[in-house]
Every structure is written in structure tokens, then in C-alpha cells.
Protein backbone atom coordinates (compact mmCIF):
# COMPACT_ATOMS: atom_id res chain seq x y z
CA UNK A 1 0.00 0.00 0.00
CA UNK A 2 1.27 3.32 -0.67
CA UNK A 3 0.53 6.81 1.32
CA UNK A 4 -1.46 9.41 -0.37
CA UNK A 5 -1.39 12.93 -0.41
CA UNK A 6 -4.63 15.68 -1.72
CA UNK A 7 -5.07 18.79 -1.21
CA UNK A 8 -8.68 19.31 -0.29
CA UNK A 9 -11.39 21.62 0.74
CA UNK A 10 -14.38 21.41 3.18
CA UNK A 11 -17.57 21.91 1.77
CA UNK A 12 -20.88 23.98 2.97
CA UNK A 13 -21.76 20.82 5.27
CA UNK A 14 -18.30 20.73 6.82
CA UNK A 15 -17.56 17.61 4.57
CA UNK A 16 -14.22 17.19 3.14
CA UNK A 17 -14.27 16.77 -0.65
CA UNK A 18 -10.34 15.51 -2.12
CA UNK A 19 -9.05 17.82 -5.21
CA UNK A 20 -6.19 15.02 -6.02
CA UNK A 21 -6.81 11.85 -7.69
CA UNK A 22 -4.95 8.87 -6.24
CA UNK A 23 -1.83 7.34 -7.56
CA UNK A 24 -0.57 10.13 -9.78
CA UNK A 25 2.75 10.83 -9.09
CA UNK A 26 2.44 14.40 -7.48
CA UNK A 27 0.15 12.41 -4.63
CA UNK A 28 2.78 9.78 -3.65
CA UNK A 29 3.88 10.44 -0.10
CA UNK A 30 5.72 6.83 0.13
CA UNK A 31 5.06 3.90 1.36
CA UNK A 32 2.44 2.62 4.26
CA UNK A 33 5.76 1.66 6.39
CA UNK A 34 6.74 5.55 5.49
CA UNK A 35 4.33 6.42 8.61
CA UNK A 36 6.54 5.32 10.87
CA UNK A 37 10.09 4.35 9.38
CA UNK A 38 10.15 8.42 7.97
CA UNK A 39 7.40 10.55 9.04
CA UNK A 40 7.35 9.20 12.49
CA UNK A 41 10.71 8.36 12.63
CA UNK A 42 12.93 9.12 15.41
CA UNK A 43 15.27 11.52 13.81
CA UNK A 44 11.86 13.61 12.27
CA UNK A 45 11.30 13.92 15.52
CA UNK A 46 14.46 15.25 17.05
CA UNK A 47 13.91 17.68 14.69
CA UNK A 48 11.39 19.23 16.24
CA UNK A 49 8.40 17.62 14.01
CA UNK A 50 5.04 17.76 15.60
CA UNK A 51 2.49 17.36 12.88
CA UNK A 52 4.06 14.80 10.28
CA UNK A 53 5.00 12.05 13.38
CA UNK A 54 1.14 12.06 13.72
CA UNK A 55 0.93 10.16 11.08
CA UNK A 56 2.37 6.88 13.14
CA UNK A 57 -0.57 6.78 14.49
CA UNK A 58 -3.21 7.47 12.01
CA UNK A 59 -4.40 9.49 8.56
CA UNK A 60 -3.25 13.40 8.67
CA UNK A 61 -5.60 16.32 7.85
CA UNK A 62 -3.86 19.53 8.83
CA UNK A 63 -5.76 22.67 7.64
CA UNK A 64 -6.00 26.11 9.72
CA UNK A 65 -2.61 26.74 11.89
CA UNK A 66 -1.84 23.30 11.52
CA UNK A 67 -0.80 23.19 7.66
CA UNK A 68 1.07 25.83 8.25
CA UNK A 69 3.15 23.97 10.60
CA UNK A 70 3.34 21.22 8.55
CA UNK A 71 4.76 23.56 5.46
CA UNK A 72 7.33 24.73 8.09
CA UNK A 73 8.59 20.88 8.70
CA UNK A 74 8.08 19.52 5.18
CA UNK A 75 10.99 22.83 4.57
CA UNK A 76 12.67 21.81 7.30
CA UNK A 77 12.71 18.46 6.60
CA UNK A 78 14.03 19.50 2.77
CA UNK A 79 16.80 21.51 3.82
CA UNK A 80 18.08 18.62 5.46
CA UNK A 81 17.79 16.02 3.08
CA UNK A 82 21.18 14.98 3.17
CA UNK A 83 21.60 14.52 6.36
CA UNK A 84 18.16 13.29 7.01
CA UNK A 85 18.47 10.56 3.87
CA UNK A 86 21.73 9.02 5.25
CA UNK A 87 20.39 8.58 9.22
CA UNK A 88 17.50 6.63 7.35
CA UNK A 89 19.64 4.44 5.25
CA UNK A 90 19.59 5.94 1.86
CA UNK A 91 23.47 7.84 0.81
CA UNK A 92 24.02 10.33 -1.83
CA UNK A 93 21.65 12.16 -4.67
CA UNK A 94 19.87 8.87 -4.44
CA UNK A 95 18.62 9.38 -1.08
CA UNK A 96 17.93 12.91 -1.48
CA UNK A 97 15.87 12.73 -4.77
CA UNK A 98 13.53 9.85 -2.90
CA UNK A 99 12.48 11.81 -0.11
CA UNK A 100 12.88 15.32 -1.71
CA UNK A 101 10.39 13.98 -4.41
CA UNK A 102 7.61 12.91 -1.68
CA UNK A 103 8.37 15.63 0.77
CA UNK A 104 7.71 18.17 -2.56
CA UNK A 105 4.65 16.79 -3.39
CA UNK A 106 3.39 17.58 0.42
CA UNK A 107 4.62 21.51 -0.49
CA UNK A 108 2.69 21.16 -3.73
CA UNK A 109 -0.83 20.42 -2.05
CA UNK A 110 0.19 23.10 0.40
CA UNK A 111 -0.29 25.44 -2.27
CA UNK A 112 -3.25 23.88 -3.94
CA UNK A 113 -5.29 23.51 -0.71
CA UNK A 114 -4.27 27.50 0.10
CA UNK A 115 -5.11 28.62 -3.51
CA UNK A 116 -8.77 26.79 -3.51
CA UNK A 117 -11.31 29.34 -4.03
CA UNK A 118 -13.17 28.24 -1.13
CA UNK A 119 -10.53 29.78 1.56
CA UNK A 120 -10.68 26.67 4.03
CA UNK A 121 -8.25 24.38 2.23
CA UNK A 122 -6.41 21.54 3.55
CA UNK A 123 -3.47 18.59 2.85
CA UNK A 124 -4.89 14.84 3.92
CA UNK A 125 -1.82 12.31 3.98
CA UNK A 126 -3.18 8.51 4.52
């Protein structure tokens, strides 16, 4: 199984509606084991990471104050690729590019779910 990202947007009833279709490359956050082995890993976390560890436990919605913070780790995270990459087992560009390319695609429905018209956008990870 593999972790999904969409941007997405609550409608009038409070019910959220997905923008992203499933399994196109921009909504690839990893694999299910990714929950844990990156986003909850240890070294995430001794990062500082608050919001992407959450998603050991469970599916991730962040909208509000919340996807701001997680637009703050996913850069984080990015700026420390290197670094971050090797302490989970993957050395060089090769490492980089893997987790760059998911922890990108988080940024990119960041914007999306900020730029829907409706103004109560969100990212869902799961």
C-alpha cells in the first residue's frame, strides 16, 4: 500500500471533498511503512516535528494553523535532506531525490489547498 497525499477543501456541510486523484505521481507520499520508518521516525522527531510524526498513528488532515506547521517541517525536513536521507539508510543524490520527491509533493498540495477558491483548504496524507 502506498501513502497518499490531496489537497482538499471542506464543503458547505463541513464535509471534506479531495481535489487530487490517487496514484498520480504528485500524490505519492511513500510507502504505508513511510508512517513510521520516515514521518514518524525518530530523527523527524528530534527535529522538532510535531504534525508529520502524527501520522504513526493514524491518517493526517492539517488545515487552519496546523498546515502551516506542517509547510514549516516539510521545509525543514528539505533543507536537510542529506543529512536526514543518510540517518535513514539511503546515501548520496539517491537518497535525497527519494524523499525530496515525496516531501515536494506535500509543499505542492500546500499550495493547492491555500489557492482553492473556497478559503478553508487543507493537505490529507493517509
Amino acid at each position: 500500500m502506498s501513502l497518499n497525499i490531496s489537497a482538499y477543501f471542506r464543503d458547505k456541510s463541513n464535509k471534506v471533498q479531495l481535489l487530487d486523484k490517487p496514484g498520480a505521481p504528485e500524490t505519492l507520499a511513500g510507502f504505508e511503512d513511510y508512517r513510521e520508518k520516515f514521518y514518524g521516525s525518530g530523527v523527524v522527531q528530534s527535529l522538532g516535528c510535531e504534525v508529520l510524526p502524527k501520522l504513526a498513528k493514524g491518517d493526517l488532515y492539517a488545515e487552519g494553523a496546523e498546515l502551516d506547521a506542517l509547510e514549516r517541517e516539510v521545509r525543514l525536513l528539505l533543507g536537510k535532506l542529506s543529512t536526514l536521507a543518510e540517518s535513514l539508510g539511503w546515501s548520496g543524490k539517491e537518497g535525497q531525490d527519494h524523499y525530496g520527491f515525496r516531501l515536494n509533493n506535500i509543499l505542492r498540495a500546500v499550495e493547492r489547498a491555500r489557492n482553492h477558491p473556497s478559503g478553508n483548504g487543507g493537505v490529507y496524507i493517509g
